[in-house]
C-alpha atoms as a PDB file:
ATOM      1  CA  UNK A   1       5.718 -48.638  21.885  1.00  0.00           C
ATOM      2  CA  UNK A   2       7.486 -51.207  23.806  1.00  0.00           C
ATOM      3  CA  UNK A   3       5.038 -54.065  22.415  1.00  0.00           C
ATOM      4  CA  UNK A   4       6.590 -55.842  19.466  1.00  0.00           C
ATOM      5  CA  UNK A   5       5.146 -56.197  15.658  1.00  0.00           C
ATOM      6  CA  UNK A   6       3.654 -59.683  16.622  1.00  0.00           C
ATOM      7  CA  UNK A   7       1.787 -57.928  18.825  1.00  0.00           C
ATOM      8  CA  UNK A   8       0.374 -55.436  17.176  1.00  0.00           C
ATOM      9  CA  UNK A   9      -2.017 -57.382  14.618  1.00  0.00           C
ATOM     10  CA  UNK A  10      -3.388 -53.807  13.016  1.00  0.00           C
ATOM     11  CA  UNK A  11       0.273 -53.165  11.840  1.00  0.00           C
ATOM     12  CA  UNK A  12       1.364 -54.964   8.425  1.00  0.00           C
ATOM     13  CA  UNK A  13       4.925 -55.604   7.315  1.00  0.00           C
ATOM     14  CA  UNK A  14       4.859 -54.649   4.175  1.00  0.00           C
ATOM     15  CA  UNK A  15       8.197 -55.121   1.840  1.00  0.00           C
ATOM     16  CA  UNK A  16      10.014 -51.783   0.972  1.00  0.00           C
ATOM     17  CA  UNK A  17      12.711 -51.278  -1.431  1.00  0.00           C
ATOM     18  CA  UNK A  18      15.739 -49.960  -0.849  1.00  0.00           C
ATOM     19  CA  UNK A  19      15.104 -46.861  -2.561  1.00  0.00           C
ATOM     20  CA  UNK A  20      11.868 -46.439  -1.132  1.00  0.00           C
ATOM     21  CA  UNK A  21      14.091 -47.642   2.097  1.00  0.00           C
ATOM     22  CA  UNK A  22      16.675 -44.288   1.616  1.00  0.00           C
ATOM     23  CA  UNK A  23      13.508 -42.155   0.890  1.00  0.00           C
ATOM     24  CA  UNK A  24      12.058 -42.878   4.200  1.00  0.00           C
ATOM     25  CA  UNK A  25      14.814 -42.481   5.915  1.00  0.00           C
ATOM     26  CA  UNK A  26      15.816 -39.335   5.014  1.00  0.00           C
ATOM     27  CA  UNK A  27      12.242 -37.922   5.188  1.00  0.00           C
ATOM     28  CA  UNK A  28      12.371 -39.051   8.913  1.00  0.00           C
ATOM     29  CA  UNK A  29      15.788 -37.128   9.551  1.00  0.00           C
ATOM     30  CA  UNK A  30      14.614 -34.104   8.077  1.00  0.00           C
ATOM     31  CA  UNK A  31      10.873 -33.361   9.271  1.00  0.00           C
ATOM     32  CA  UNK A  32       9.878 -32.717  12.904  1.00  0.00           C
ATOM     33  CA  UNK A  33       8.253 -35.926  14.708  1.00  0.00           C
ATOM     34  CA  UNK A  34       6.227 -33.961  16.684  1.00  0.00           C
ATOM     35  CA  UNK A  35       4.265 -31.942  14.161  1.00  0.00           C
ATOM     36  CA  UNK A  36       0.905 -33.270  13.539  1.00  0.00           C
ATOM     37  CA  UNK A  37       2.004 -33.892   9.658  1.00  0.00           C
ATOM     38  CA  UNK A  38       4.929 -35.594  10.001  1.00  0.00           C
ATOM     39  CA  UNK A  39       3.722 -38.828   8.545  1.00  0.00           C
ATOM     40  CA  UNK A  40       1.590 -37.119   5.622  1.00  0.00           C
ATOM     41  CA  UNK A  41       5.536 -35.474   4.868  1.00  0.00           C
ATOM     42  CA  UNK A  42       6.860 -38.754   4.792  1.00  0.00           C
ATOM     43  CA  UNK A  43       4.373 -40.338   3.307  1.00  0.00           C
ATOM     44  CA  UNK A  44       4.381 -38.009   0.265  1.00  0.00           C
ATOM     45  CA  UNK A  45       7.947 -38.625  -0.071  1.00  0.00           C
ATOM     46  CA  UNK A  46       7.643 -42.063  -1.070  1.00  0.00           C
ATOM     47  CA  UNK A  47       4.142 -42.166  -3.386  1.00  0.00           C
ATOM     48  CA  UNK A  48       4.151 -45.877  -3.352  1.00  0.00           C
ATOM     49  CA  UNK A  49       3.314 -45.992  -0.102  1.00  0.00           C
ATOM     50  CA  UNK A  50       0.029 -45.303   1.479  1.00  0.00           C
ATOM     51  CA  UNK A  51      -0.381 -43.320   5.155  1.00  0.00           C
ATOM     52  CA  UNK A  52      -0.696 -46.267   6.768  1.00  0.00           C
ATOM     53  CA  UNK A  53       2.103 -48.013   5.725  1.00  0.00           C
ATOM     54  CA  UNK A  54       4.185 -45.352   6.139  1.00  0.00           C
ATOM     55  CA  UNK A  55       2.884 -45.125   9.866  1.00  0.00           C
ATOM     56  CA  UNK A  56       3.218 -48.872  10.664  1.00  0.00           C
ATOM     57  CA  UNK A  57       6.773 -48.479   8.935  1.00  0.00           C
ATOM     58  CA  UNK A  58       8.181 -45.999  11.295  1.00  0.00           C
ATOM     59  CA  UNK A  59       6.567 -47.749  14.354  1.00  0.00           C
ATOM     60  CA  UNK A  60       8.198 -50.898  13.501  1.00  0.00           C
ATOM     61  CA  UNK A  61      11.470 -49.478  12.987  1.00  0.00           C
ATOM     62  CA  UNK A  62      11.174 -47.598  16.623  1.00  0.00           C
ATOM     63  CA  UNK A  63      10.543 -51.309  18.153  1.00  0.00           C
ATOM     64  CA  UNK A  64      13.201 -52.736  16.270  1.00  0.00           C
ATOM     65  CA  UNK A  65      15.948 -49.728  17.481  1.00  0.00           C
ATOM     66  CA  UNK A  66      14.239 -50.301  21.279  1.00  0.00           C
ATOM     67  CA  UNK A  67      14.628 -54.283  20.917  1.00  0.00           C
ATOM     68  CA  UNK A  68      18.490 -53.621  20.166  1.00  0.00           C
ATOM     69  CA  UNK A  69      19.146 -51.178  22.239  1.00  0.00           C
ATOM     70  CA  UNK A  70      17.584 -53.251  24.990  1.00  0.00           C
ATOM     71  CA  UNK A  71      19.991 -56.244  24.249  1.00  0.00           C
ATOM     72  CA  UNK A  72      16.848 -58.022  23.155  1.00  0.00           C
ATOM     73  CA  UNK A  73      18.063 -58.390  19.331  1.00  0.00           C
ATOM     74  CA  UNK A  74      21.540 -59.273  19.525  1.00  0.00           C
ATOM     75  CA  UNK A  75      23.706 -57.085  16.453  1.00  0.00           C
ATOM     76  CA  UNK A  76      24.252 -59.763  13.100  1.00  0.00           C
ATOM     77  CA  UNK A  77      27.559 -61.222  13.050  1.00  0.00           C
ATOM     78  CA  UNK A  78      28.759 -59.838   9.795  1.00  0.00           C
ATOM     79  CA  UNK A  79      32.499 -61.297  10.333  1.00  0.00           C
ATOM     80  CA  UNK A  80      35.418 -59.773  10.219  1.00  0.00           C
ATOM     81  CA  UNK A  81      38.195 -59.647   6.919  1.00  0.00           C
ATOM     82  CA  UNK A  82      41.462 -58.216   7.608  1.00  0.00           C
ATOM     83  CA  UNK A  83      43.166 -57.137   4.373  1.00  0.00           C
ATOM     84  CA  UNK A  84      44.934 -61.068   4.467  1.00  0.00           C
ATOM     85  CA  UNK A  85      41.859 -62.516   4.124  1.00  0.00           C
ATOM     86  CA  UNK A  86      39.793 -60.252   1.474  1.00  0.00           C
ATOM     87  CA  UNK A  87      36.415 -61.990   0.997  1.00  0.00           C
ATOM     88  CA  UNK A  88      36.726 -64.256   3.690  1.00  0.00           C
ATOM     89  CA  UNK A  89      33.843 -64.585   6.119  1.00  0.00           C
ATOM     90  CA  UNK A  90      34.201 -64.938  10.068  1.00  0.00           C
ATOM     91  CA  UNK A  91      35.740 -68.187  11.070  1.00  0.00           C
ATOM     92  CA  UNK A  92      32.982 -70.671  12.709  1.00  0.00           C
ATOM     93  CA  UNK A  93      35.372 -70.851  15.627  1.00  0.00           C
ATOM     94  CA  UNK A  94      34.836 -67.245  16.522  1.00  0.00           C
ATOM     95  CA  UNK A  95      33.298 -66.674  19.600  1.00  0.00           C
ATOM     96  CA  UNK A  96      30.499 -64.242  18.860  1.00  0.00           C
ATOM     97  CA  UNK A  97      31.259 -60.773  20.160  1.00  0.00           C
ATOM     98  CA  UNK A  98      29.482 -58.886  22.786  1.00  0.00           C
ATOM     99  CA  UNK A  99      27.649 -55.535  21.671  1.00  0.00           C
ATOM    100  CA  UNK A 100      29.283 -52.617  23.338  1.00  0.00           C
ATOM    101  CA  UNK A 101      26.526 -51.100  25.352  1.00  0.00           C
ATOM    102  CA  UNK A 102      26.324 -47.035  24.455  1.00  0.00           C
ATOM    103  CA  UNK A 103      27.608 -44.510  27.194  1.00  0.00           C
ATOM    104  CA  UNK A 104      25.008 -42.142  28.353  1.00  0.00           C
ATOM    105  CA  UNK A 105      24.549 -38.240  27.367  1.00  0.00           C
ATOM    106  CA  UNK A 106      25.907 -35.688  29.663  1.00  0.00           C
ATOM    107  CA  UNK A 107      23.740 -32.850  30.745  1.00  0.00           C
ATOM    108  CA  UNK A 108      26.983 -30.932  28.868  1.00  0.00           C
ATOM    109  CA  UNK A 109      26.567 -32.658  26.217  1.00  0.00           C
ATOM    110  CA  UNK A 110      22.478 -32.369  25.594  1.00  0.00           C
ATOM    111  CA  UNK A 111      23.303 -28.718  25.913  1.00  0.00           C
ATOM    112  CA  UNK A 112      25.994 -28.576  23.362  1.00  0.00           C
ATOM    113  CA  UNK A 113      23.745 -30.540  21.464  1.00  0.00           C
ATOM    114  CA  UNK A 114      20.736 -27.713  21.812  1.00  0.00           C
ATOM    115  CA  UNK A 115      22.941 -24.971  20.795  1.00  0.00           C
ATOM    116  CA  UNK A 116      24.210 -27.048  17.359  1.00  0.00           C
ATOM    117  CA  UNK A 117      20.384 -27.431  17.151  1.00  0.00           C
ATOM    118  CA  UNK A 118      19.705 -23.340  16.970  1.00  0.00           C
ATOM    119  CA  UNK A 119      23.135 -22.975  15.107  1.00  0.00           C
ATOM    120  CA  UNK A 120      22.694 -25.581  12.492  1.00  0.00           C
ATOM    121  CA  UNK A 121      19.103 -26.783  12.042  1.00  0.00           C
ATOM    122  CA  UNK A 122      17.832 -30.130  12.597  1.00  0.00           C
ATOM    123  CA  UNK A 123      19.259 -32.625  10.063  1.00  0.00           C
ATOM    124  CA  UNK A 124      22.503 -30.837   9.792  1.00  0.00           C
ATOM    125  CA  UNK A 125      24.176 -33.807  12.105  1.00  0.00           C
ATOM    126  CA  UNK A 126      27.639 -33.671  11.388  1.00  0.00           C
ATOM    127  CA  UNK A 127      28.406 -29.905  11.658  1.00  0.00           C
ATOM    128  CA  UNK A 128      26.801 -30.350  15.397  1.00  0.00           C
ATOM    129  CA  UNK A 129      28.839 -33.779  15.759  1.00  0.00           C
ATOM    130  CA  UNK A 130      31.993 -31.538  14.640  1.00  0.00           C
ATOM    131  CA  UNK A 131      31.489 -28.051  16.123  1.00  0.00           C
ATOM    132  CA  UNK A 132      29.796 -28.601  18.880  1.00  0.00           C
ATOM    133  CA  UNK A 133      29.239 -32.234  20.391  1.00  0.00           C
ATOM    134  CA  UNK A 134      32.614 -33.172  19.269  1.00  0.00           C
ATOM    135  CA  UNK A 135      32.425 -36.479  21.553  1.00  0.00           C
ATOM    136  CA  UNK A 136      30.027 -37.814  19.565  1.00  0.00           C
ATOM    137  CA  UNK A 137      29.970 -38.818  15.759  1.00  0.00           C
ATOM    138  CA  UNK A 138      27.514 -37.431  13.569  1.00  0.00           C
ATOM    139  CA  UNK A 139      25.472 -41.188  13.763  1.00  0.00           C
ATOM    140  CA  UNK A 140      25.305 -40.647  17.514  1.00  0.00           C
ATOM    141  CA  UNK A 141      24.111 -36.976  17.271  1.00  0.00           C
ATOM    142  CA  UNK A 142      21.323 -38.306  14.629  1.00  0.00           C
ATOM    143  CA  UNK A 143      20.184 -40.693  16.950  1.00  0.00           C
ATOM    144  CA  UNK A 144      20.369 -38.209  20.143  1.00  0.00           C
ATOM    145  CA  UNK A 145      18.066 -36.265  17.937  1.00  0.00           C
ATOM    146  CA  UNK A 146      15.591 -38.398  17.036  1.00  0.00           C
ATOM    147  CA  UNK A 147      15.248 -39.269  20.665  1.00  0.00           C
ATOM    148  CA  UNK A 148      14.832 -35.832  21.626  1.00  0.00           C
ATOM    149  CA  UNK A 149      11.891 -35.346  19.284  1.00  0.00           C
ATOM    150  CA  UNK A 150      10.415 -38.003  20.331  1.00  0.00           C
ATOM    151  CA  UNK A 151      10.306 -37.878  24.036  1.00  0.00           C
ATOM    152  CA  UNK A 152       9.206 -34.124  23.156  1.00  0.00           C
ATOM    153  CA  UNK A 153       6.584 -35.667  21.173  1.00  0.00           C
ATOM    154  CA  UNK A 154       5.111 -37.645  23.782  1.00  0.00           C
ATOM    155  CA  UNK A 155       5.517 -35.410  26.612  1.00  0.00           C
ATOM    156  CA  UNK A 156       3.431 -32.650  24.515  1.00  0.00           C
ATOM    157  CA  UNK A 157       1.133 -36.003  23.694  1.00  0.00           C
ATOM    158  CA  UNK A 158       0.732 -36.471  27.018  1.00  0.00           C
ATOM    159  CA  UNK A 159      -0.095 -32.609  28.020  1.00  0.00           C
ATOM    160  CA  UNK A 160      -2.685 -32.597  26.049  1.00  0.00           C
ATOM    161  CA  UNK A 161      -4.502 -35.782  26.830  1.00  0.00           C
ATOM    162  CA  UNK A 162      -4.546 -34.064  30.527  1.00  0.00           C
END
């Protein structure tokens, strides 16, 4: 998946709403990536949207996190307003800033994060983020998660191809 969307000529960009944008999303946080329906679940979610597109959605979205986390997509400068300066943008003579790179799981941590797991369910992010993983905010536990599933999908990919 490391190949980007230019790349991959059988995958189409196609232009989702932001509704249809919130739908996906949240069908993506609440089924399992590694069931063999996972994109027919989506995908039935959002009617306006065939398999396929659905499909090429999510694997463009997984590039696009891996290009950022990389450091190959620098973060948008959205500016910064202080209440002095309500609707005031960034000045140009801000240097940009650097993207604070993410600190690394603990082997504690993954296994506070498996217990929240059994206790809570998957999708239930911030009652793991505040019960359990309490180092991490419920964003951070999300994208743990959807990780997790998916290095569990392709190791039980890979299992079976051998």
């Amino acid at each position: 998946m490391n190949s980007s969307s230019s790349s991959s000529p059988n995958r189409e960009r196609v232009k989702w709403t932001l509704e249809e944008n919130k739908l996906f999303e949240n069908a993506i946080a609440e089924f399992d990536p590694g069931s063999p329906d996972f994109f027919e679940k989506i995908s039935e979610r959002i009617p306006e949207k065939t398999l396929k597109q659905t499909e090429d959605h999510f694997l463009i979205l997984i590039e696009d996190v891996e290009k950022i986390e990389s450091g190959l997509t620098p973060l948008p400068d959205y500016g910064t307003t202080s209440r002095g300066d309500k609707g005031k943008g960034s000045n140009s003579n801000d240097k940009p800033k650097q993207r604070k790179k993410g600190v690394p799981w603990t082997g504690e941590e993954h296994e506070l994060f498996l217990n929240g797991l059994k206790k809570y369910g998957k999708g239930d992010w911030r009652s793991i983020s505040r019960n359990c993983v309490v180092t991490r905010t419920p964003s951070q536990v999300a994208s743990h998660a959807q990780k997790y599933f998916l290095r569990l999908q392709n190791s039980s990919n890979t299992e079976h191809k051998q």
